[in-house]
PDB file of N, CA and C in Angstrom:
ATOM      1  N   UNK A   1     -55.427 -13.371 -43.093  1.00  0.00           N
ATOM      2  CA  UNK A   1     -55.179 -14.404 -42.133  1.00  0.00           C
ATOM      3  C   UNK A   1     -53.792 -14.989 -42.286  1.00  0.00           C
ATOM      4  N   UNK A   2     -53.210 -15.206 -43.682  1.00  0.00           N
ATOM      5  CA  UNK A   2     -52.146 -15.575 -43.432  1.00  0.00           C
ATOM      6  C   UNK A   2     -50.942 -14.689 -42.969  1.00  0.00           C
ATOM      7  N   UNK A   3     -51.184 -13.422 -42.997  1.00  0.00           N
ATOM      8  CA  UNK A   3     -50.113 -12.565 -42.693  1.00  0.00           C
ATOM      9  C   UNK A   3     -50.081 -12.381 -41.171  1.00  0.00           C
ATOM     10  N   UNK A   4     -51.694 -12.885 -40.575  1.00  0.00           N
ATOM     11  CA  UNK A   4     -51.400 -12.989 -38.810  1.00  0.00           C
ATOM     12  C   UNK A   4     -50.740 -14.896 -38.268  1.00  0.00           C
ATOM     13  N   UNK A   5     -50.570 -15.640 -39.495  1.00  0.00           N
ATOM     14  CA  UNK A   5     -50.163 -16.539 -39.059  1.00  0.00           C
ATOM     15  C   UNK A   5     -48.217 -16.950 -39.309  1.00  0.00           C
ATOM     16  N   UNK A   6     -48.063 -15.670 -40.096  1.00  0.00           N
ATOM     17  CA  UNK A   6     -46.593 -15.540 -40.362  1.00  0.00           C
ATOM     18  C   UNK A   6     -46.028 -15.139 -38.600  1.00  0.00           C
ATOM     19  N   UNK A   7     -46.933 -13.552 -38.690  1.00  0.00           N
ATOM     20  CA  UNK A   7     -46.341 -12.925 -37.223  1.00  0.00           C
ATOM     21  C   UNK A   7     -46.605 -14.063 -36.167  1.00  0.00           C
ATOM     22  N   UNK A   8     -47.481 -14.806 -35.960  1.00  0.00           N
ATOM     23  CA  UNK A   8     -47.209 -16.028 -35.130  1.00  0.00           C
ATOM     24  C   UNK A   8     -46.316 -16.878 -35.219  1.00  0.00           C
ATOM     25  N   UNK A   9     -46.199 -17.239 -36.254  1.00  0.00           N
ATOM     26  CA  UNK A   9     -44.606 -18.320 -36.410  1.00  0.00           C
ATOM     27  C   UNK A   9     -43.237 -17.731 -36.129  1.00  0.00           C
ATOM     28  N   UNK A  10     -43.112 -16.033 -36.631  1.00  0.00           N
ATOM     29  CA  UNK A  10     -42.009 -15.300 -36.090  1.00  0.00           C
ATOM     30  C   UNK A  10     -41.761 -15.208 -34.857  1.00  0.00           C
ATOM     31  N   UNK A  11     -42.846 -14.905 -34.267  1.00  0.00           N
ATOM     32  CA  UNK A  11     -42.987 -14.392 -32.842  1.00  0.00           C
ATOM     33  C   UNK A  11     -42.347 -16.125 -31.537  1.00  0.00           C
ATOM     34  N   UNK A  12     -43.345 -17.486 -32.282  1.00  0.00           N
ATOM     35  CA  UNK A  12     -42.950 -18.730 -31.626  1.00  0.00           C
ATOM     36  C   UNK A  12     -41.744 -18.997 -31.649  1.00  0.00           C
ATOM     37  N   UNK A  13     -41.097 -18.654 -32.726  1.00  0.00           N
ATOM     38  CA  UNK A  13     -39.349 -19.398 -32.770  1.00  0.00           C
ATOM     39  C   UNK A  13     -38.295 -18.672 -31.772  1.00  0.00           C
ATOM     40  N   UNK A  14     -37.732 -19.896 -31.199  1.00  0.00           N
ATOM     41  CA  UNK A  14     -37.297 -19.560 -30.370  1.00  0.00           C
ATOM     42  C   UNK A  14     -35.882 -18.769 -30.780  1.00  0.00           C
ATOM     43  N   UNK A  15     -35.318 -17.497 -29.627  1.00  0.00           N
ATOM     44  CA  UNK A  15     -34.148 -16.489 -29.855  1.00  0.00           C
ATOM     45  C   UNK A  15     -33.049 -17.728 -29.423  1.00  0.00           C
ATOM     46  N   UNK A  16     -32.475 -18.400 -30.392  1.00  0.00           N
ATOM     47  CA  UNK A  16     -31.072 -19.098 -30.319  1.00  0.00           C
ATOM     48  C   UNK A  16     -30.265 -18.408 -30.064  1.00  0.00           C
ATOM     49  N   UNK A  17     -28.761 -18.671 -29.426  1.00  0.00           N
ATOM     50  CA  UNK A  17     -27.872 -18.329 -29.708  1.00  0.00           C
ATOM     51  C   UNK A  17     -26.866 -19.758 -30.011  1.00  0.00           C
ATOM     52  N   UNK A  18     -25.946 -19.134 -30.653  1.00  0.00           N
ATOM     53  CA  UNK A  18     -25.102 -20.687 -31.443  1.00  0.00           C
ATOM     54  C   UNK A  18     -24.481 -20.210 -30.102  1.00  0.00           C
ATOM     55  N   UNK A  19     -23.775 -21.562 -29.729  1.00  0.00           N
ATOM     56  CA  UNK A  19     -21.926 -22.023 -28.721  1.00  0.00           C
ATOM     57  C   UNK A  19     -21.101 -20.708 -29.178  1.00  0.00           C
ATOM     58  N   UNK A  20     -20.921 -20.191 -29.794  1.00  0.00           N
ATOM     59  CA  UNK A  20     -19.966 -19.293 -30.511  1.00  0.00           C
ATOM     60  C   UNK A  20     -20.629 -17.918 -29.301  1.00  0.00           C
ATOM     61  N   UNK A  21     -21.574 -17.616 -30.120  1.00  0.00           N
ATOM     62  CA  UNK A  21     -22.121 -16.708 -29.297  1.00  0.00           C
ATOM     63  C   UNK A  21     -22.240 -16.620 -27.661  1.00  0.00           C
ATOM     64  N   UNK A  22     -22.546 -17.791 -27.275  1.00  0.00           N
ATOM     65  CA  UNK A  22     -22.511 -17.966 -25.917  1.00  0.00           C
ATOM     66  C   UNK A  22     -21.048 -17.720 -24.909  1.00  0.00           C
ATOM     67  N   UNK A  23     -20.571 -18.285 -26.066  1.00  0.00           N
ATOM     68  CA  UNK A  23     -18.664 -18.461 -25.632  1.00  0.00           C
ATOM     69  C   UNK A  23     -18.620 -16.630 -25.676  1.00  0.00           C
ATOM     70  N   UNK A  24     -18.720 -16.294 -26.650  1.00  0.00           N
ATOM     71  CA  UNK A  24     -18.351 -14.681 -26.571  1.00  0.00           C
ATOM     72  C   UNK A  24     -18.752 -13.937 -25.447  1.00  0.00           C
ATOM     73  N   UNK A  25     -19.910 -14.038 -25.005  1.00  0.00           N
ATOM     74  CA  UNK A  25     -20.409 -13.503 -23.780  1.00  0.00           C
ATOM     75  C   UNK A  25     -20.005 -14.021 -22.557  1.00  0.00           C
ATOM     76  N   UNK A  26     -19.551 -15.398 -22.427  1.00  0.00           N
ATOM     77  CA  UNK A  26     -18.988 -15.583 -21.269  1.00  0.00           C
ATOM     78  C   UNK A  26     -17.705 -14.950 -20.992  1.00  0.00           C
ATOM     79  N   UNK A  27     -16.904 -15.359 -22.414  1.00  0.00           N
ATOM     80  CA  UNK A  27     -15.668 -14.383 -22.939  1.00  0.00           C
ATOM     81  C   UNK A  27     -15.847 -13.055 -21.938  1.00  0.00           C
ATOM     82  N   UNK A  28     -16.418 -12.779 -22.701  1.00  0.00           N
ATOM     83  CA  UNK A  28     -16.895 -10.906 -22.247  1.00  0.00           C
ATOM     84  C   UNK A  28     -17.328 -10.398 -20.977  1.00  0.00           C
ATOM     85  N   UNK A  29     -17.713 -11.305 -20.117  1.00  0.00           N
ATOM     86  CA  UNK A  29     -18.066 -11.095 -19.399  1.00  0.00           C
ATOM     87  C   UNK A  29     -17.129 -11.737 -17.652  1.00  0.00           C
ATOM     88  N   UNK A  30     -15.819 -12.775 -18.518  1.00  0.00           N
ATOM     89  CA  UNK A  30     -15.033 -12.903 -17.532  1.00  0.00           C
ATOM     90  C   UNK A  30     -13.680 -11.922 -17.956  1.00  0.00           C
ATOM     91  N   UNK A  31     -13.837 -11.325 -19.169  1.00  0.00           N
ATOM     92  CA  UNK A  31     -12.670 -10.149 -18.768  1.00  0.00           C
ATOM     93  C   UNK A  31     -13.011  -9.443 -18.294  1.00  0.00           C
ATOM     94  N   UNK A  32     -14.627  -8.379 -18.579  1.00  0.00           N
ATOM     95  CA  UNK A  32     -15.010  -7.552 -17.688  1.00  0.00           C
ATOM     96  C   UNK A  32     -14.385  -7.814 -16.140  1.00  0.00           C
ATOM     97  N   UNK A  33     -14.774  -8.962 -15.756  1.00  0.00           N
ATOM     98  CA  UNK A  33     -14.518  -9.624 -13.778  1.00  0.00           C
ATOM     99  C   UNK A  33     -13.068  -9.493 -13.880  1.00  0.00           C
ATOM    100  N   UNK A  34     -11.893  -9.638 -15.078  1.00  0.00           N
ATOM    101  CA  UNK A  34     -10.864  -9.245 -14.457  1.00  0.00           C
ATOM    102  C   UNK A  34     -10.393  -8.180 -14.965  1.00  0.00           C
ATOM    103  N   UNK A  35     -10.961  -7.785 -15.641  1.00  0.00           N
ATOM    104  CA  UNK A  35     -10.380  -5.744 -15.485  1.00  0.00           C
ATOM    105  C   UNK A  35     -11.007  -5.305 -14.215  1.00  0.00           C
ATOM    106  N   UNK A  36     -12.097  -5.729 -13.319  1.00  0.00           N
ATOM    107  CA  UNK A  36     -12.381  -5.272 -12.259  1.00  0.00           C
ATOM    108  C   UNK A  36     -11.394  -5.858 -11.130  1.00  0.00           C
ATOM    109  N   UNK A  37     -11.104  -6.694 -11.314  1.00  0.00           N
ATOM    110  CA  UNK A  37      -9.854  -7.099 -10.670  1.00  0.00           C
ATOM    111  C   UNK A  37      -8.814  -6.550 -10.873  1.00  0.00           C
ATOM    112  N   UNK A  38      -8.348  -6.244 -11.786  1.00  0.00           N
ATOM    113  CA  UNK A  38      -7.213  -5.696 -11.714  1.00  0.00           C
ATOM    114  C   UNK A  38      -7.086  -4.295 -11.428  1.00  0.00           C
ATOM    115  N   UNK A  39      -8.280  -3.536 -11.100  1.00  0.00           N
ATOM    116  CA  UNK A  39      -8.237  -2.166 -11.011  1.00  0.00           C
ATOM    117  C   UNK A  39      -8.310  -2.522  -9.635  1.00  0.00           C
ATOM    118  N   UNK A  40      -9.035  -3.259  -9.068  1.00  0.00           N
ATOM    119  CA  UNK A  40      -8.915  -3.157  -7.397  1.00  0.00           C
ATOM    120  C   UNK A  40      -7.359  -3.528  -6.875  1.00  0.00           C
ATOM    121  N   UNK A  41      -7.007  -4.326  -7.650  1.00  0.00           N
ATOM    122  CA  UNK A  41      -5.512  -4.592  -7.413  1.00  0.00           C
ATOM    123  C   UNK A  41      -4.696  -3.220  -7.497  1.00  0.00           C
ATOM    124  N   UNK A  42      -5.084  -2.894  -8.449  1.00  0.00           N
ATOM    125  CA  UNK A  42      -3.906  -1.533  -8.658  1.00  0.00           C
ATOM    126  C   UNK A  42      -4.437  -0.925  -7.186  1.00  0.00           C
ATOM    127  N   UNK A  43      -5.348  -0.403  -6.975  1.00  0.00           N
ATOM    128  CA  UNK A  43      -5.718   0.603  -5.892  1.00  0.00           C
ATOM    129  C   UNK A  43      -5.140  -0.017  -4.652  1.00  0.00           C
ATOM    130  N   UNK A  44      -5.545  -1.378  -4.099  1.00  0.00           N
ATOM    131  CA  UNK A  44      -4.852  -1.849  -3.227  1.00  0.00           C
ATOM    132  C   UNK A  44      -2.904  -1.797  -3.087  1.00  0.00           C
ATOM    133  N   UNK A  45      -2.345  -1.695  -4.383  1.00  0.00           N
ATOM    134  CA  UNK A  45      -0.877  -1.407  -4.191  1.00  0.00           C
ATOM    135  C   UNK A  45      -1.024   0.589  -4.095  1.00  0.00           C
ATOM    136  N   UNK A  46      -1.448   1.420  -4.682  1.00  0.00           N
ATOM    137  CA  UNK A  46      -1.568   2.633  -4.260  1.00  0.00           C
ATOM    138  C   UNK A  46      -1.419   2.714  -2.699  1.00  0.00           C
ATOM    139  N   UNK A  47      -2.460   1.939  -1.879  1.00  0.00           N
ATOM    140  CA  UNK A  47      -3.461   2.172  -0.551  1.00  0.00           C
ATOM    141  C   UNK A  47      -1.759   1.632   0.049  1.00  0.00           C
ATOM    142  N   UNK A  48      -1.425   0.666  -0.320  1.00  0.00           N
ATOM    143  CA  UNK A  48      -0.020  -0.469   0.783  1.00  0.00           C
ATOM    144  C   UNK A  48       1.123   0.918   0.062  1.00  0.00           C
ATOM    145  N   UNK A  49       1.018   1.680  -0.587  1.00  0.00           N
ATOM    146  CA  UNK A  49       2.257   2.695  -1.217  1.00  0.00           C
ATOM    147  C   UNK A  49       2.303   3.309  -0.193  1.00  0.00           C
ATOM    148  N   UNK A  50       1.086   3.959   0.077  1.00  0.00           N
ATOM    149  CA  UNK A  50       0.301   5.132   1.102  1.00  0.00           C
ATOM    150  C   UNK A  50       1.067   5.030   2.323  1.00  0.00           C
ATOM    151  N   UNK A  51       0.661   3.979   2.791  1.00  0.00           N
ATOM    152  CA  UNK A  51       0.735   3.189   4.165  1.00  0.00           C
ATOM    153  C   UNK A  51       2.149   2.893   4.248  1.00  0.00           C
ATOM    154  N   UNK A  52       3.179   2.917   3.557  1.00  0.00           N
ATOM    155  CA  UNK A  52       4.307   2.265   3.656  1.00  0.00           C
ATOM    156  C   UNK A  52       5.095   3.854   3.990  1.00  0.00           C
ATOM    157  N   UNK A  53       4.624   5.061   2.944  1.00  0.00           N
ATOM    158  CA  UNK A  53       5.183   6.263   3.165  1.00  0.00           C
ATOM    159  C   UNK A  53       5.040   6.799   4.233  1.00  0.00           C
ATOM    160  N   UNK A  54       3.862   6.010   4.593  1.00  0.00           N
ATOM    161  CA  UNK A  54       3.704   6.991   6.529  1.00  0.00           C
ATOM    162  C   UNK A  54       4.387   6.238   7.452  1.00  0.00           C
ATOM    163  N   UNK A  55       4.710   5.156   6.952  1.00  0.00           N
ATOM    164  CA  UNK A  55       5.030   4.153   8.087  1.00  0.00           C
ATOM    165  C   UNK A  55       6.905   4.914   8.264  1.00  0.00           C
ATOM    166  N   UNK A  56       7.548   5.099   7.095  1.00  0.00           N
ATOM    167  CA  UNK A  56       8.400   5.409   6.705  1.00  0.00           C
ATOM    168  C   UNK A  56       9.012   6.897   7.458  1.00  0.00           C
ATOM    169  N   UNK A  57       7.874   7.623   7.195  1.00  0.00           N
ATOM    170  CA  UNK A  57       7.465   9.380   7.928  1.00  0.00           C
ATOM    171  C   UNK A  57       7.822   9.010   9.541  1.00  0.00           C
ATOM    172  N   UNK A  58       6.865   8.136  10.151  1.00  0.00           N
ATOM    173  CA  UNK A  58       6.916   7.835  11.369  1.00  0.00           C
ATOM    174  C   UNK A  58       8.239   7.237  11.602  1.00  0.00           C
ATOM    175  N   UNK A  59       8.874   6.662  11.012  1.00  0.00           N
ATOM    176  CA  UNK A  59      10.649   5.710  11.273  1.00  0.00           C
ATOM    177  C   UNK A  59      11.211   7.305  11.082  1.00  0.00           C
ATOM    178  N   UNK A  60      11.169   7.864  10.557  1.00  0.00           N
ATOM    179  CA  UNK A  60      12.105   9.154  10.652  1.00  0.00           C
ATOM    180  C   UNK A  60      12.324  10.223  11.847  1.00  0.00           C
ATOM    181  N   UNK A  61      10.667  10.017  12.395  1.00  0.00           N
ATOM    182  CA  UNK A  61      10.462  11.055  13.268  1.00  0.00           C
ATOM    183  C   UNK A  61      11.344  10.069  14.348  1.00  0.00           C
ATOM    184  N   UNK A  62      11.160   9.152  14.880  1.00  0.00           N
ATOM    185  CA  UNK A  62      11.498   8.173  15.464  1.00  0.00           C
ATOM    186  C   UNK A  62      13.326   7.890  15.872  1.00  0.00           C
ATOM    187  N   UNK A  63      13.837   8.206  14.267  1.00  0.00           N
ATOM    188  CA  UNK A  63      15.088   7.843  14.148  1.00  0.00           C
ATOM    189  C   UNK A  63      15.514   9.473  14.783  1.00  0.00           C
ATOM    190  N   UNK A  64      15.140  10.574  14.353  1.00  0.00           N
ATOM    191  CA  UNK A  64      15.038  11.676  14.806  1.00  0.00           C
ATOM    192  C   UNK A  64      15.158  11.813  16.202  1.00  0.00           C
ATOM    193  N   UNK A  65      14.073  11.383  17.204  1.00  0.00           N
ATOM    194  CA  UNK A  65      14.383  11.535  18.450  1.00  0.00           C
ATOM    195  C   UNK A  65      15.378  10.645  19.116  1.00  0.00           C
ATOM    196  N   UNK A  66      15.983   9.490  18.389  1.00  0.00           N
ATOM    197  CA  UNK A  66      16.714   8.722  18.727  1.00  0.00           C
ATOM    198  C   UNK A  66      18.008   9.326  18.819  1.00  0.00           C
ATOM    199  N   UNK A  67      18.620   9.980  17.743  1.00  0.00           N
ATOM    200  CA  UNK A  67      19.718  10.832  17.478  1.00  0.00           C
ATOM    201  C   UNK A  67      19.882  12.435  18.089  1.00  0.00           C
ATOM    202  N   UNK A  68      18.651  12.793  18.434  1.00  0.00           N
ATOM    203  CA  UNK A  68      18.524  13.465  19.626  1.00  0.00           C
ATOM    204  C   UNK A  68      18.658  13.407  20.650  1.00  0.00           C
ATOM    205  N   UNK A  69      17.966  12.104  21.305  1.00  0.00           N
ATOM    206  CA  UNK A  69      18.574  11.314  22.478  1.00  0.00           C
ATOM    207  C   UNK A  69      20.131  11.636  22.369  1.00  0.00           C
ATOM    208  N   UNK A  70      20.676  10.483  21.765  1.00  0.00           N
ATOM    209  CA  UNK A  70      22.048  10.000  21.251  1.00  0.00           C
ATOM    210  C   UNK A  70      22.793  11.407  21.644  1.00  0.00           C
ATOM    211  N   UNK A  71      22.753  12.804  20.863  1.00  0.00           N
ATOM    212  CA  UNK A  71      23.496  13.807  21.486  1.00  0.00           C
ATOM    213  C   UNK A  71      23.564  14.076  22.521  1.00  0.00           C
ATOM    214  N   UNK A  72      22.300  14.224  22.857  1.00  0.00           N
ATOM    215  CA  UNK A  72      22.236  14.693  24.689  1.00  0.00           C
ATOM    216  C   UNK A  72      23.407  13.968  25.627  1.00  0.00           C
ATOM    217  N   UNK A  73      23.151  12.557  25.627  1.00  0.00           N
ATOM    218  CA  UNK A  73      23.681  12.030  26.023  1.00  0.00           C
ATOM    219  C   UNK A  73      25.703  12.112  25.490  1.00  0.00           C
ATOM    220  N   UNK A  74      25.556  11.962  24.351  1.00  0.00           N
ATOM    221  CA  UNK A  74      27.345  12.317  23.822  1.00  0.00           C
ATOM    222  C   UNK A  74      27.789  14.067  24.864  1.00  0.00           C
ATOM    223  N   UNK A  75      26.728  14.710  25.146  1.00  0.00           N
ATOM    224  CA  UNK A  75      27.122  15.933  25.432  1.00  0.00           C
ATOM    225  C   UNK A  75      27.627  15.708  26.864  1.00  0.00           C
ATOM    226  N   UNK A  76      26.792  14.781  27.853  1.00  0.00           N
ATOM    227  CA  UNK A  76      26.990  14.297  28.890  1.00  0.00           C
ATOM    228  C   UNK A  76      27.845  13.680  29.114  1.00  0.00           C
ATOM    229  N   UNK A  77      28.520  12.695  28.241  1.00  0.00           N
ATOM    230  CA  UNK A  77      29.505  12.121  28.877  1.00  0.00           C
ATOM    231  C   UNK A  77      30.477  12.939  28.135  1.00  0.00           C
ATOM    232  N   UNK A  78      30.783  13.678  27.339  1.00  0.00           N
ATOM    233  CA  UNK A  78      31.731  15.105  27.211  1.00  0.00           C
ATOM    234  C   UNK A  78      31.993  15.351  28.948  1.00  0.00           C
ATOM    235  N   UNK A  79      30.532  16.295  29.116  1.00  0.00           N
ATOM    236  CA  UNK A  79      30.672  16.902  30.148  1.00  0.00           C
ATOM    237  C   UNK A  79      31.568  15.948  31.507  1.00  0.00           C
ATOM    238  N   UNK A  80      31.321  14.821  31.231  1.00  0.00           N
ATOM    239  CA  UNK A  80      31.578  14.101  32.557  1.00  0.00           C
ATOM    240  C   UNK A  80      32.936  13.860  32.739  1.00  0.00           C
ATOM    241  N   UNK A  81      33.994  14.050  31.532  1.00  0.00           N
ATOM    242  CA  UNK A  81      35.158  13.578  31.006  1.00  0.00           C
ATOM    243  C   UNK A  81      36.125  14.892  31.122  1.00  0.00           C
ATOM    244  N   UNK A  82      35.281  16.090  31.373  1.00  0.00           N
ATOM    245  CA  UNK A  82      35.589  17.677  31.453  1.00  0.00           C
ATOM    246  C   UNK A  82      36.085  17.354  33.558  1.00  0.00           C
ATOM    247  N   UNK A  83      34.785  16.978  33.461  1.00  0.00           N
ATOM    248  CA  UNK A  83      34.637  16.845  35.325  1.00  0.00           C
ATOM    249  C   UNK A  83      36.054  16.030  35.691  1.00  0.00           C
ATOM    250  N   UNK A  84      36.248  14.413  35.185  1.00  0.00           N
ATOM    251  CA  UNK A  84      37.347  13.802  35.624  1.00  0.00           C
ATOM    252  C   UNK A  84      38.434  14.368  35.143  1.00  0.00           C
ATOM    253  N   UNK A  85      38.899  15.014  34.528  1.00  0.00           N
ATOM    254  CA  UNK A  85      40.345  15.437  33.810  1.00  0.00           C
ATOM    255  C   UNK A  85      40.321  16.334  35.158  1.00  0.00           C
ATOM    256  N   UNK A  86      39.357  17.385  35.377  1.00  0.00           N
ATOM    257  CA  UNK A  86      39.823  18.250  36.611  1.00  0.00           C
ATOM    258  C   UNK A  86      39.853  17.565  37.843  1.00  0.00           C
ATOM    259  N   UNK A  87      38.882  16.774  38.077  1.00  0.00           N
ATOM    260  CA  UNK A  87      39.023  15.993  39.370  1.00  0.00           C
ATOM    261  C   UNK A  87      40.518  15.254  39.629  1.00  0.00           C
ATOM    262  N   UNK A  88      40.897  14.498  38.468  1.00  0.00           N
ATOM    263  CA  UNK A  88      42.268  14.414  38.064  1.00  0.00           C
ATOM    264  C   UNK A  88      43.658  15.627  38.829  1.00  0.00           C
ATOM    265  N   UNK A  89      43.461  16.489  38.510  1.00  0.00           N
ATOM    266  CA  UNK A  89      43.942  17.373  38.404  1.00  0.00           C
ATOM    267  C   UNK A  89      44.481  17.894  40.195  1.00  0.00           C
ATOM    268  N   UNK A  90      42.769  17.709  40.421  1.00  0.00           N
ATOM    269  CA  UNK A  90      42.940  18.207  42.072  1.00  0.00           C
ATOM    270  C   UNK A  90      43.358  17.090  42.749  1.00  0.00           C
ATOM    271  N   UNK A  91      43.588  16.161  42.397  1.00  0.00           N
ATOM    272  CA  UNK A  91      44.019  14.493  42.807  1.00  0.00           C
ATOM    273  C   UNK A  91      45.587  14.517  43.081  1.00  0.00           C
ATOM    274  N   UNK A  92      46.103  14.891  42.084  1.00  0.00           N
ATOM    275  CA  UNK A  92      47.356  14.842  41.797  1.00  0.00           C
ATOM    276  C   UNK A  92      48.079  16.032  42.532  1.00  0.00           C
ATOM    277  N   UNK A  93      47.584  17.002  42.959  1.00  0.00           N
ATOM    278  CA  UNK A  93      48.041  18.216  43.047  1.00  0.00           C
ATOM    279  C   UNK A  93      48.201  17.744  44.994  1.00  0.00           C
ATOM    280  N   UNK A  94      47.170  16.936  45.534  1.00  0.00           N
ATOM    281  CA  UNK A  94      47.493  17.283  46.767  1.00  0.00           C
ATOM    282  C   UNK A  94      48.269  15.752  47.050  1.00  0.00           C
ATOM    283  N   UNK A  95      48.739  15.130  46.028  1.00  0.00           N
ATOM    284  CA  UNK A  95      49.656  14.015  46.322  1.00  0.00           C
ATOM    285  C   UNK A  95      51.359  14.826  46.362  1.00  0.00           C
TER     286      UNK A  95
END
């Protein structure tokens, strides 16, 4: 009988933890929340990296047809400057 009244007294006392202990687990459990933070952070600058290189891709293609434009047009007013020098030409000739 007394050895079933030990396992009763073991079994009643209550599982303490000291302040120390408690502190550790909160500890532990708000770096866990910011290593998860900070990994979402990292991924979010990856994701804005991503997004910045395409944005970048697209300004090229962009600047591309712009300077394409841009010749066409330099070729045109070439051409147009070909036209007045001769128009010039026939101007003068019947003065």
């Amino acid at each position: 009988m007394k050895y079933k009244n030990q396992n009763q007294n073991i079994n009643q006392e209550p599982n303490t933890l000291s302040q120390a202990d408690k502190l550790a687990i909160i500890a532990s459990l708000i770096s866990t929340f910011g290593g998860g933070l900070g990994t979402i952070a990292t991924l979010v600058a990856i994701q804005e990296e991503q997004q910045n290189k395409e944005q970048s891709k697209q300004t090229n293609g962009n600047n591309d047809y712009v300077i394409s434009e841009l010749n066409k047009i330099k070729k045109q007013v070439n051409a147009l400057e070909v036209e007045l020098k001769q128009i010039k030409k026939m101007l003068s000739r019947l003065t």
